[in-house]
PDB file of N, CA and C in Angstrom:
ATOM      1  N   UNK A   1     210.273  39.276  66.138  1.00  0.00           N
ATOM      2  CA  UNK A   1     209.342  39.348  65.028  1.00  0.00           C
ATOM      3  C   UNK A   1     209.646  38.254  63.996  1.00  0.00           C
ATOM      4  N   UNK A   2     210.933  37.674  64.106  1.00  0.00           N
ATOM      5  CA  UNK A   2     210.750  36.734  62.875  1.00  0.00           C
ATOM      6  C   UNK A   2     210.654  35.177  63.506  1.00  0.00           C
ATOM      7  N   UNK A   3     210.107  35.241  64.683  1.00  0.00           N
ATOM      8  CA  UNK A   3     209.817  33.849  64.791  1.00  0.00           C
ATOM      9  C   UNK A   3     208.058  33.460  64.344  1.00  0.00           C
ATOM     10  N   UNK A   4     207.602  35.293  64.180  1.00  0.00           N
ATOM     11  CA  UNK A   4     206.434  35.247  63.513  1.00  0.00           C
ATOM     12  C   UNK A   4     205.786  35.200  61.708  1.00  0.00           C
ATOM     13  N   UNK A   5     206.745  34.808  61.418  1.00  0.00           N
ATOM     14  CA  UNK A   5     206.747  35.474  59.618  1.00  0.00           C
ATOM     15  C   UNK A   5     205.271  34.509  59.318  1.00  0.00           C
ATOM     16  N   UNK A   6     204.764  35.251  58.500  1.00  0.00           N
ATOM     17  CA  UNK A   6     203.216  35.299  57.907  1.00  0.00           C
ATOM     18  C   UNK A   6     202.230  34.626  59.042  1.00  0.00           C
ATOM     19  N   UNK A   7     202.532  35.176  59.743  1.00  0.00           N
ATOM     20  CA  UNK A   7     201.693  34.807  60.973  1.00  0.00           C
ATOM     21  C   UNK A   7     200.993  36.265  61.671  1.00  0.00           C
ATOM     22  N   UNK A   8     200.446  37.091  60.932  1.00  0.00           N
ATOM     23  CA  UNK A   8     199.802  38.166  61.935  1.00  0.00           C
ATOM     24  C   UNK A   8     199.214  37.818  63.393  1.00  0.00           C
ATOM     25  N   UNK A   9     198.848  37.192  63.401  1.00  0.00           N
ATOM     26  CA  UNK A   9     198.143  36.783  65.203  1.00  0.00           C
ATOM     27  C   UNK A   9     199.439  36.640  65.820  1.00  0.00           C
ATOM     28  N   UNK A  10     200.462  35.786  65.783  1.00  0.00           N
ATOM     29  CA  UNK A  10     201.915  35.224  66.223  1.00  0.00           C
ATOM     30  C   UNK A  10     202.578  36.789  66.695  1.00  0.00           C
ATOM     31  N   UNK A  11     202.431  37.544  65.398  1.00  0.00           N
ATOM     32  CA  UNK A  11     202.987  38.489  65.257  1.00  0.00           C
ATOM     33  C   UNK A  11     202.519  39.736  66.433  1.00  0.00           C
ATOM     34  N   UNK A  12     201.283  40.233  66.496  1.00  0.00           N
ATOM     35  CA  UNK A  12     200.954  40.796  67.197  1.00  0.00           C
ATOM     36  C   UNK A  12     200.739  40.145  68.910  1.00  0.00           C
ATOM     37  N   UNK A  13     200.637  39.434  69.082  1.00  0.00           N
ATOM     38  CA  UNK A  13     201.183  38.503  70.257  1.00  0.00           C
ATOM     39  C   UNK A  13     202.469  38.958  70.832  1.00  0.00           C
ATOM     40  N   UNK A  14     203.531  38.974  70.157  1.00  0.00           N
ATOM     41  CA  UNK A  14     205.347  39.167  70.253  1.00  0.00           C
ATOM     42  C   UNK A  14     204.929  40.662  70.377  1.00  0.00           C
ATOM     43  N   UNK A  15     204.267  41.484  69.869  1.00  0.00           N
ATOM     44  CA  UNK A  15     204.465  42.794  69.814  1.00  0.00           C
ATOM     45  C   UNK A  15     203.761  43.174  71.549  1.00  0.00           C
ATOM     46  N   UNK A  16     202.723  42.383  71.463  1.00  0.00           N
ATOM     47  CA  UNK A  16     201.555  42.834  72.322  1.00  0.00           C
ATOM     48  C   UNK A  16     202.576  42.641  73.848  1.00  0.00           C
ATOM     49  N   UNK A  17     203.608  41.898  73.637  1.00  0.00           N
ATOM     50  CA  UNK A  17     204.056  40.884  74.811  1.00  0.00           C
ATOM     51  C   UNK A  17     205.188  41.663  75.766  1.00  0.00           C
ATOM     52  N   UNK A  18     205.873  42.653  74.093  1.00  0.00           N
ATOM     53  CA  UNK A  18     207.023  43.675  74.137  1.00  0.00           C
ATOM     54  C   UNK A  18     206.567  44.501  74.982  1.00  0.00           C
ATOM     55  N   UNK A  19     205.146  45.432  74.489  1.00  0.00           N
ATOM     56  CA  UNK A  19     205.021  46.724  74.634  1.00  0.00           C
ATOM     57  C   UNK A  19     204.623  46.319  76.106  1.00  0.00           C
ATOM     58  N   UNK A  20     203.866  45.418  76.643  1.00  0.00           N
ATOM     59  CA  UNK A  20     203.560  45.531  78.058  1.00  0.00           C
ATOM     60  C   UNK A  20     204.606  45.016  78.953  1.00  0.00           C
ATOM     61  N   UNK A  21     205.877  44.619  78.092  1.00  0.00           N
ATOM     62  CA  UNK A  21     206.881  44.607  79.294  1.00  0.00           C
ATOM     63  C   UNK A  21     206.946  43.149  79.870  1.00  0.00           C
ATOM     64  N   UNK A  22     206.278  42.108  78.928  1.00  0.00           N
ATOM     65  CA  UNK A  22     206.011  40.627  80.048  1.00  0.00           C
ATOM     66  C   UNK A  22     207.455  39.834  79.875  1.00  0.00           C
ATOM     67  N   UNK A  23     208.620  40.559  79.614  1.00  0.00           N
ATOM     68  CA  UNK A  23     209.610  40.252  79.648  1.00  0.00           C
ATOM     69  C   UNK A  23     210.350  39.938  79.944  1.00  0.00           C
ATOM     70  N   UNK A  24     211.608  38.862  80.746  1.00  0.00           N
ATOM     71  CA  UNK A  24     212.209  39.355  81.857  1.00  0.00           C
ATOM     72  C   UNK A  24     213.247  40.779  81.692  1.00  0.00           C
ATOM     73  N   UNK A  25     213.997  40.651  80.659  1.00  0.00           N
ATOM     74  CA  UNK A  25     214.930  42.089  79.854  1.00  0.00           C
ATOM     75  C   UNK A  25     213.944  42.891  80.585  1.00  0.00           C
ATOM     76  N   UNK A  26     212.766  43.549  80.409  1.00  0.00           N
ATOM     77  CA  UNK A  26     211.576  44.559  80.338  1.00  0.00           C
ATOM     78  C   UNK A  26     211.775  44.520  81.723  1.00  0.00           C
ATOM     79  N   UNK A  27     211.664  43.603  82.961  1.00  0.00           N
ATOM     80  CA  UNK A  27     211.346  43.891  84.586  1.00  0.00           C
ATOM     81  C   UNK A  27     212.877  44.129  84.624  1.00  0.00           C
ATOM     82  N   UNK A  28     213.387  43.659  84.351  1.00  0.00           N
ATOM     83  CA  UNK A  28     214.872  44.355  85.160  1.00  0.00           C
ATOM     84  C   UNK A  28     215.286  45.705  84.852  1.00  0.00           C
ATOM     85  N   UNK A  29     214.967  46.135  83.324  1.00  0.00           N
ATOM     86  CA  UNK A  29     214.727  47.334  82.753  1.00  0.00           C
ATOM     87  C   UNK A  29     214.220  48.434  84.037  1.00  0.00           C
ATOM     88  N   UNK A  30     212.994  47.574  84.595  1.00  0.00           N
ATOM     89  CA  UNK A  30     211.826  48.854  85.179  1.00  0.00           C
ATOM     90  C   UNK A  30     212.864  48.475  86.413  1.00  0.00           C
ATOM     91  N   UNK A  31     212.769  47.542  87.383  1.00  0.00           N
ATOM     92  CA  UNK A  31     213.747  47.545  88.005  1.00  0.00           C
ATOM     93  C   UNK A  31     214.705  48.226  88.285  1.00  0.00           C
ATOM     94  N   UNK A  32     215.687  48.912  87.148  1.00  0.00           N
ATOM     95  CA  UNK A  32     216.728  49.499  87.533  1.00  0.00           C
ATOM     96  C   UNK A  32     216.631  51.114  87.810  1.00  0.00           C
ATOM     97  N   UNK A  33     215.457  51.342  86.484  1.00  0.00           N
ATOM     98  CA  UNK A  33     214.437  52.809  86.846  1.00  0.00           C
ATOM     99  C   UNK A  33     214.527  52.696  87.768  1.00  0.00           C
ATOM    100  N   UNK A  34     213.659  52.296  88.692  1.00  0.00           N
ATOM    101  CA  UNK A  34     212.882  51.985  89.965  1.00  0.00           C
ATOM    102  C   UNK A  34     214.216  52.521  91.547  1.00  0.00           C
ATOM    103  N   UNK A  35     215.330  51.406  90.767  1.00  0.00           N
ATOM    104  CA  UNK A  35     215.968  51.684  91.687  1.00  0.00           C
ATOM    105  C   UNK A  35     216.733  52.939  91.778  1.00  0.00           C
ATOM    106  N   UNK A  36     216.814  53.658  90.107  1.00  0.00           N
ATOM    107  CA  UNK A  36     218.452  54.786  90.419  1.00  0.00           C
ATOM    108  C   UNK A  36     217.296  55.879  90.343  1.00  0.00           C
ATOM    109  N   UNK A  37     216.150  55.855  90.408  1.00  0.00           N
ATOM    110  CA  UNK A  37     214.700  56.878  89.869  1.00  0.00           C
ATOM    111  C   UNK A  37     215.436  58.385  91.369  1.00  0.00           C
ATOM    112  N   UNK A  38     215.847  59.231  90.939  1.00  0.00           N
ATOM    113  CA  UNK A  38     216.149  60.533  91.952  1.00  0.00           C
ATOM    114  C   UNK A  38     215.767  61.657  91.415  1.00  0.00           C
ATOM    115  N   UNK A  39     215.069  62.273  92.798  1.00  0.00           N
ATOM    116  CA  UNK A  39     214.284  63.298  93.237  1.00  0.00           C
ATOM    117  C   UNK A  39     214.735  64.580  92.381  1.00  0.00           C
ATOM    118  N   UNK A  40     214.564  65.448  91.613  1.00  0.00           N
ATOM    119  CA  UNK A  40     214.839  66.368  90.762  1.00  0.00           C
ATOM    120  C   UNK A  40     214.817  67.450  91.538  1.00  0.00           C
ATOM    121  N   UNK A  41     215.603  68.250  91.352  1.00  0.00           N
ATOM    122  CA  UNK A  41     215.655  69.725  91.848  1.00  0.00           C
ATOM    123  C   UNK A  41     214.556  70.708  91.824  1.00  0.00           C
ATOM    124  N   UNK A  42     214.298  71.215  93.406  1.00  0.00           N
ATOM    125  CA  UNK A  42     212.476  72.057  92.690  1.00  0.00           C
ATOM    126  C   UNK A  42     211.579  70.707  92.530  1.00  0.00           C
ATOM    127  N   UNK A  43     211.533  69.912  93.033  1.00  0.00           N
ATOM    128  CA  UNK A  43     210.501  68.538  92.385  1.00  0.00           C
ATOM    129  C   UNK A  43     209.833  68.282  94.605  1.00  0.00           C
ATOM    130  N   UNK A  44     208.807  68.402  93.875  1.00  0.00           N
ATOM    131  CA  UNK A  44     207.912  68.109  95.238  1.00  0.00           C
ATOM    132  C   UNK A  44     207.937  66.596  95.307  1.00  0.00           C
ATOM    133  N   UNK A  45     207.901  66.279  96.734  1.00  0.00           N
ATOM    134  CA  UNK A  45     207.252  64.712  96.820  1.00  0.00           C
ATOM    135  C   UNK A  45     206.444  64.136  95.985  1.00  0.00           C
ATOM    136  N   UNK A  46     205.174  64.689  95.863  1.00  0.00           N
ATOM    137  CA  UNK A  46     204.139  64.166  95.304  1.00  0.00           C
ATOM    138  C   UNK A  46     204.669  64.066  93.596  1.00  0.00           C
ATOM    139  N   UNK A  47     205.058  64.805  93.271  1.00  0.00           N
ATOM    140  CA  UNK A  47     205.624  64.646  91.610  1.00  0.00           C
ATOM    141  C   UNK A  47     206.801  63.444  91.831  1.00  0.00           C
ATOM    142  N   UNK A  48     207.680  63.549  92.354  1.00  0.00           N
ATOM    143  CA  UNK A  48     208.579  62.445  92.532  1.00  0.00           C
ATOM    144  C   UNK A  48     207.780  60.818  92.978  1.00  0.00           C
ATOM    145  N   UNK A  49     207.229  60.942  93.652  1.00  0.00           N
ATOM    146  CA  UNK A  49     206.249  60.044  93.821  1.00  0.00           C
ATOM    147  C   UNK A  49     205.843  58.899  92.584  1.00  0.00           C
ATOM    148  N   UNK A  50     204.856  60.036  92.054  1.00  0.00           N
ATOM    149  CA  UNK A  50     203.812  59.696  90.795  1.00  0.00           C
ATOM    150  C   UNK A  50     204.701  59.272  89.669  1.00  0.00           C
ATOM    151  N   UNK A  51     206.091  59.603  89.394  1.00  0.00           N
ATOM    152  CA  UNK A  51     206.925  59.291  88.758  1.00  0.00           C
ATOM    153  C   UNK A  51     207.555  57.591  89.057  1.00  0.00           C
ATOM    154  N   UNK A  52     207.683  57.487  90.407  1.00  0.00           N
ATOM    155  CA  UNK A  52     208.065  56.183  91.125  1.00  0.00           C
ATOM    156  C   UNK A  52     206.854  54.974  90.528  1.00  0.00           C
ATOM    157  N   UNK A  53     205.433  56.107  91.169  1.00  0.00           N
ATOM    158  CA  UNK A  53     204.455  54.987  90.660  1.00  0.00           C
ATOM    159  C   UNK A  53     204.174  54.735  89.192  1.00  0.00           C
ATOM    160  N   UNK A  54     204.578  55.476  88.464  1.00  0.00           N
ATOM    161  CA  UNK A  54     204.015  54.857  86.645  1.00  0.00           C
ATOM    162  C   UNK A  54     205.165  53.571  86.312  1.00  0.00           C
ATOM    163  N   UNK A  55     206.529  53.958  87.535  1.00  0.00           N
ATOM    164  CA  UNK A  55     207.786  52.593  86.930  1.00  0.00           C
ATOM    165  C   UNK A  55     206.998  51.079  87.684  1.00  0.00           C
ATOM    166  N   UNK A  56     205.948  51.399  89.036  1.00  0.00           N
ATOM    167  CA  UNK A  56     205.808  50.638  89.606  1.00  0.00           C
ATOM    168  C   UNK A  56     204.289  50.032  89.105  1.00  0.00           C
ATOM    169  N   UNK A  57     203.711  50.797  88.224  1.00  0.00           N
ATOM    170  CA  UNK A  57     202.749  50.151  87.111  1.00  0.00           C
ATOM    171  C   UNK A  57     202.895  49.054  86.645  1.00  0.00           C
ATOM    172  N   UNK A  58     204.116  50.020  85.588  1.00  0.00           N
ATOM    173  CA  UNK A  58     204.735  49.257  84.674  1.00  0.00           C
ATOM    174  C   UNK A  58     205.323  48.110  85.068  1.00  0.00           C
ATOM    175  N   UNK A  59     206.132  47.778  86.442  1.00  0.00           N
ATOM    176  CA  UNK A  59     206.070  46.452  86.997  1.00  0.00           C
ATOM    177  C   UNK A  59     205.134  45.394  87.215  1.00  0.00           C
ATOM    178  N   UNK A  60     203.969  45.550  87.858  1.00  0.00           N
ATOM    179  CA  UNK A  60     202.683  45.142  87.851  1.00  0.00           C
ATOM    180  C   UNK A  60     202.363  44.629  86.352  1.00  0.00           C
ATOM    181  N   UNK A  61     202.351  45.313  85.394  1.00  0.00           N
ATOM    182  CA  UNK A  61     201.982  45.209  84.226  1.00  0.00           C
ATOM    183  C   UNK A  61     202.616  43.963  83.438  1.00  0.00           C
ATOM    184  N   UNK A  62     204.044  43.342  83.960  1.00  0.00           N
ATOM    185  CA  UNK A  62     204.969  42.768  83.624  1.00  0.00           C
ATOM    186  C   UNK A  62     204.922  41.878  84.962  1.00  0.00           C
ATOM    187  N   UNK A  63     203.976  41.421  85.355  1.00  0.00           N
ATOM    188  CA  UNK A  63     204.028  40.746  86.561  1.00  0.00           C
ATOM    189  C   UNK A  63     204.921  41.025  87.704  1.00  0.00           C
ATOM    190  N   UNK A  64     205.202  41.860  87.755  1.00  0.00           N
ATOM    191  CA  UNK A  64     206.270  41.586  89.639  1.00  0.00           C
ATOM    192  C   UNK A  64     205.934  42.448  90.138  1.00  0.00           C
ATOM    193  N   UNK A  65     205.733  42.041  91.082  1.00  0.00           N
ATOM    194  CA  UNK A  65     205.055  42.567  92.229  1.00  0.00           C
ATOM    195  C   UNK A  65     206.129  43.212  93.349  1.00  0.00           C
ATOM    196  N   UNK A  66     206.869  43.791  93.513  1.00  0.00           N
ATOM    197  CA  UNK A  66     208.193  44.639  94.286  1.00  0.00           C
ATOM    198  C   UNK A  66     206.967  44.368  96.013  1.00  0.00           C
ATOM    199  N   UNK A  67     207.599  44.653  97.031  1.00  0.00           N
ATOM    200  CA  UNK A  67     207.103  44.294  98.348  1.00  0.00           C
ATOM    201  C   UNK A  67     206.952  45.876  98.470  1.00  0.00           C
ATOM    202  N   UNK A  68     205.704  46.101  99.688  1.00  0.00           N
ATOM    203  CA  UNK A  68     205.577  47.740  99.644  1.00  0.00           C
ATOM    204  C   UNK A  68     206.517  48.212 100.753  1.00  0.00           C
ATOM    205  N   UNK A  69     207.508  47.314 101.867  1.00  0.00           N
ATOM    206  CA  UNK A  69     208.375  47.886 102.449  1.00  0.00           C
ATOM    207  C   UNK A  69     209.909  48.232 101.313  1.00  0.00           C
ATOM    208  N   UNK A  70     209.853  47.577 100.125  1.00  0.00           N
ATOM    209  CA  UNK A  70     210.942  48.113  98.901  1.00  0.00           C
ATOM    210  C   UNK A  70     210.765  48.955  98.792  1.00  0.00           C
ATOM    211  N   UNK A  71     209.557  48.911  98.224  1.00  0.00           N
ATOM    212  CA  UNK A  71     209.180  50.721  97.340  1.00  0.00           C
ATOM    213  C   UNK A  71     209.095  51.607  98.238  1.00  0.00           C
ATOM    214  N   UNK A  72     208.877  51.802  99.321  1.00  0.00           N
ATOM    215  CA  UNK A  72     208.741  52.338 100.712  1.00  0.00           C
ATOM    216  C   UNK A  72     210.280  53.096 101.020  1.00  0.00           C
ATOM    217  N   UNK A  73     211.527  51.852 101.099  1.00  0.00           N
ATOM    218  CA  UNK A  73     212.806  52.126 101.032  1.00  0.00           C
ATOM    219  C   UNK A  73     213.004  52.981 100.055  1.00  0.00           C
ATOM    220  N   UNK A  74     212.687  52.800  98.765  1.00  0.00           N
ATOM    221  CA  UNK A  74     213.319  53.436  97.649  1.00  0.00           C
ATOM    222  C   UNK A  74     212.745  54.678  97.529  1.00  0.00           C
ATOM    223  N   UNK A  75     211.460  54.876  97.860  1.00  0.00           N
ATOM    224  CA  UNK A  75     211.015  56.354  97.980  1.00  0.00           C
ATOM    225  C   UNK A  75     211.706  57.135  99.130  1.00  0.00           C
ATOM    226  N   UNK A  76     212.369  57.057 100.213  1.00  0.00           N
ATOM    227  CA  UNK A  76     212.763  57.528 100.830  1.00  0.00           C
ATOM    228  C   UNK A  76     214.252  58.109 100.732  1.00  0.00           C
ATOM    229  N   UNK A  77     215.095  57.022  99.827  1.00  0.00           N
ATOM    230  CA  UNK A  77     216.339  57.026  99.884  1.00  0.00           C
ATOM    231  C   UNK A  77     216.402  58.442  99.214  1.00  0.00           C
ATOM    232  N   UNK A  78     215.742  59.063  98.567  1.00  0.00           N
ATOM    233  CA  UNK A  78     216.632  60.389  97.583  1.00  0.00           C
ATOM    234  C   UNK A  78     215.476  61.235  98.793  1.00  0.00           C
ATOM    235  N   UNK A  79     214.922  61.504  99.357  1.00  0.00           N
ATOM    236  CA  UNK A  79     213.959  62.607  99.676  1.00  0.00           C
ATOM    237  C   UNK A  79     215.318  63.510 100.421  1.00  0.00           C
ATOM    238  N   UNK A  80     215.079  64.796 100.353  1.00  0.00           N
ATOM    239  CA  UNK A  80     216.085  65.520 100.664  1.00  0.00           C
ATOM    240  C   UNK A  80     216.570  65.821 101.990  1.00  0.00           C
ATOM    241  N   UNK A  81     217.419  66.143 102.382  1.00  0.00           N
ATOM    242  CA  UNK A  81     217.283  66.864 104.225  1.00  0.00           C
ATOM    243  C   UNK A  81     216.441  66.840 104.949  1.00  0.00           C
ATOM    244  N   UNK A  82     215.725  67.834 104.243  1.00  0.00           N
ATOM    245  CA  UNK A  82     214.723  68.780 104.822  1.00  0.00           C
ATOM    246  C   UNK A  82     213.164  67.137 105.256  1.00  0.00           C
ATOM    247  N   UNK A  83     213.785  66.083 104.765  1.00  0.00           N
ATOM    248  CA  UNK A  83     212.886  64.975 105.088  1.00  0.00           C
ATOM    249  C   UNK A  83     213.649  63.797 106.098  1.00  0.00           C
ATOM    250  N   UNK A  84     214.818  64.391 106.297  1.00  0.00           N
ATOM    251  CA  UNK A  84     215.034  63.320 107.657  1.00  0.00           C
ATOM    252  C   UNK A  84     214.128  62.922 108.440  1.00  0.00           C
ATOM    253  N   UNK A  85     213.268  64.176 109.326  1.00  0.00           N
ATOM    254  CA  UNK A  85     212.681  63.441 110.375  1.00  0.00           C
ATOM    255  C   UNK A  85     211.588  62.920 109.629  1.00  0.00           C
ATOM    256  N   UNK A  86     210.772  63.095 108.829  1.00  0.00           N
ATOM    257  CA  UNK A  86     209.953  62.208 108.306  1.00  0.00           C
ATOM    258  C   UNK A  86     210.741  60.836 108.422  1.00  0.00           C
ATOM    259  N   UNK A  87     211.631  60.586 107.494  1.00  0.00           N
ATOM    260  CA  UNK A  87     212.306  59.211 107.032  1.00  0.00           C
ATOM    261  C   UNK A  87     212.476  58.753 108.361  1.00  0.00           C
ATOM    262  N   UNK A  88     213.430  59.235 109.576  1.00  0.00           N
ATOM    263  CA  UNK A  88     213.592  58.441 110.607  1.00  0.00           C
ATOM    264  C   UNK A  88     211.886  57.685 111.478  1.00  0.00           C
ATOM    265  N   UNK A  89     210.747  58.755 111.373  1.00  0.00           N
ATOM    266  CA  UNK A  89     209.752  58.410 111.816  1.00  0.00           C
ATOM    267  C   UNK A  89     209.079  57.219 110.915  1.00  0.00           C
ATOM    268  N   UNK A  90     209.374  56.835 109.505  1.00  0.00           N
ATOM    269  CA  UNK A  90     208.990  55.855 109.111  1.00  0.00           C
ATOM    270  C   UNK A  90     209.859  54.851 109.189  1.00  0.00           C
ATOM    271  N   UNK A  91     211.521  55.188 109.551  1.00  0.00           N
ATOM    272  CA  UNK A  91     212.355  53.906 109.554  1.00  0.00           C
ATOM    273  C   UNK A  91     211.754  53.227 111.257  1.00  0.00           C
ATOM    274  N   UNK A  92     211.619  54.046 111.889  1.00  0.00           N
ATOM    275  CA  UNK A  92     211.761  53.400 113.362  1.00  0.00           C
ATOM    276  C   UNK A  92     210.318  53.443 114.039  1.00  0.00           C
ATOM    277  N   UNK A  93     209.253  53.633 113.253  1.00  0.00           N
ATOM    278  CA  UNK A  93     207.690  53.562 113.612  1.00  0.00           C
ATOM    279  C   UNK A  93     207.560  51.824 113.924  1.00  0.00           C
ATOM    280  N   UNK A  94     207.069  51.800 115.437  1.00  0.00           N
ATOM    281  CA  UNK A  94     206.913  50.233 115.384  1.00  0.00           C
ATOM    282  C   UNK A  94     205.547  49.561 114.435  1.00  0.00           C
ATOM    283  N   UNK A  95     204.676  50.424 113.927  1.00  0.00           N
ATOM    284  CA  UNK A  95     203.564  50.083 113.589  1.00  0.00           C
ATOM    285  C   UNK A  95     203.908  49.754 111.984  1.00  0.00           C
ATOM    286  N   UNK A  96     203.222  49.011 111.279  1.00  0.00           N
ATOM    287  CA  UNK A  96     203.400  48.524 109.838  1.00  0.00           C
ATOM    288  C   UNK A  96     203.056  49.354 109.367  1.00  0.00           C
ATOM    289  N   UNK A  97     204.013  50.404 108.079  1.00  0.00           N
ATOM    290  CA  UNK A  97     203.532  51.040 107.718  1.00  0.00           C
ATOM    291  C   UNK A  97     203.324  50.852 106.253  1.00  0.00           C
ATOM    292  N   UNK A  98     202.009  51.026 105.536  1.00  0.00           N
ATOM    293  CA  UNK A  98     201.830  50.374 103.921  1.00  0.00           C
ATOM    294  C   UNK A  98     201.866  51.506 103.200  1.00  0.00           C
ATOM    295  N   UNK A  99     201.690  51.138 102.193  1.00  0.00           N
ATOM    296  CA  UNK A  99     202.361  52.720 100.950  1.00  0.00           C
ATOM    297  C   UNK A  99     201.435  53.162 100.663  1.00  0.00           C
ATOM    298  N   UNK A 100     199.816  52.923 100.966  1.00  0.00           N
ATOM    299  CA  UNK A 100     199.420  53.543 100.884  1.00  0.00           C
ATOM    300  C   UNK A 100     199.017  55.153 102.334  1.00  0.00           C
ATOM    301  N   UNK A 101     199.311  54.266 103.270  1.00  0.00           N
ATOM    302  CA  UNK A 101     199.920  55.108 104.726  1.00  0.00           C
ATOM    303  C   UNK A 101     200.919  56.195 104.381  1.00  0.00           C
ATOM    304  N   UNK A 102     202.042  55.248 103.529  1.00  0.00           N
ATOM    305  CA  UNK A 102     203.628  56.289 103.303  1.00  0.00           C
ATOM    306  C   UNK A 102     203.097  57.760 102.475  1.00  0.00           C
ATOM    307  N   UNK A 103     202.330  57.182 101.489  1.00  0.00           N
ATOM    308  CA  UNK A 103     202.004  58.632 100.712  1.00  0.00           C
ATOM    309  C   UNK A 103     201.384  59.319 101.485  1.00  0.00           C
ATOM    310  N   UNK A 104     200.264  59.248 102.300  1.00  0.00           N
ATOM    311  CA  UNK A 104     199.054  60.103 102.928  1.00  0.00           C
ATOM    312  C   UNK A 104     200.433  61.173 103.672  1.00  0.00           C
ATOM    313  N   UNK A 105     200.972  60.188 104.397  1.00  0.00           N
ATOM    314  CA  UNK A 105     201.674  60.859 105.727  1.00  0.00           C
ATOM    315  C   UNK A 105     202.960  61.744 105.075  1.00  0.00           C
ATOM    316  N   UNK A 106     203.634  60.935 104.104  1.00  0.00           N
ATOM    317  CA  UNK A 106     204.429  62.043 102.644  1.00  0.00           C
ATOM    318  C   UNK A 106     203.961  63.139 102.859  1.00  0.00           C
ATOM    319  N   UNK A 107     202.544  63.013 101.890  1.00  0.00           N
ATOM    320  CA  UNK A 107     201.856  64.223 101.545  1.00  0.00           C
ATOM    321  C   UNK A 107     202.287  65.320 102.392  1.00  0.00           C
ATOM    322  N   UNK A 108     200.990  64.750 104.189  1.00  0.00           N
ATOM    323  CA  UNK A 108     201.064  65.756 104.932  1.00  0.00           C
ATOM    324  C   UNK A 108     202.603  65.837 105.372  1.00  0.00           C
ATOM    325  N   UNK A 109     203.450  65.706 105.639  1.00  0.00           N
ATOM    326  CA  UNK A 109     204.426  66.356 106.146  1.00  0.00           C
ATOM    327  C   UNK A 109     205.190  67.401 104.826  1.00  0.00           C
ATOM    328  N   UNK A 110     205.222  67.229 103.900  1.00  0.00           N
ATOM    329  CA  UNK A 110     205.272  68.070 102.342  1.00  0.00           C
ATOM    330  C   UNK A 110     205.154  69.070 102.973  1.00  0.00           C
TER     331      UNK A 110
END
């Protein structure tokens, strides 16, 4: 803020720049969410999920674009036991699988 002094436009610019994260501080921030982000006790897929996706917004929002076999990895790594064979059927599926595939098939096995 004080590289803006009596500069309102300058000023709201720096602010505008913060709040959406176009930062690099701000992506490594979401980044690290992203990465330590674990599955809560009593917490369904789909809530754990939707939680993954507002950090992976907020990336987008801040330009970076994460690859959908990452986010793919990282949604899987905390899913519990009871989701092995899911996880092994998406680690070793020869077919490409995209995140928007990963959720549908999430879902149904939920």
């Amino acid at each position: 803020m004080k590289g803006a002094d009596n500069d309102g436009k300058k000023t709201i610019g720096i602010l505008r720049a913060h709040c959406q994260g176009n930062t690099k501080p701000k992506a490594i921030s979401l980044y690290m969410q992203l990465i330590n982000i674990q599955m809560k006790k009593n917490e369904n897929v789909t809530s754990y999920r939707i939680r993954a996706e507002k950090i992976i917004g907020a990336l987008g929002r801040a330009k970076e674009v994460p690859s959908e076999k990452l986010l793919i990895s990282i949604l899987l790594k905390v899913l519990p036991p009871k989701y092995r064979q899911f996880s092994i059927h998406v680690t070793q599926s020869s077919e490409d699988v995209s995140l928007s595939k990963f959720k549908v098939a999430s879902k149904g096995f939920e």
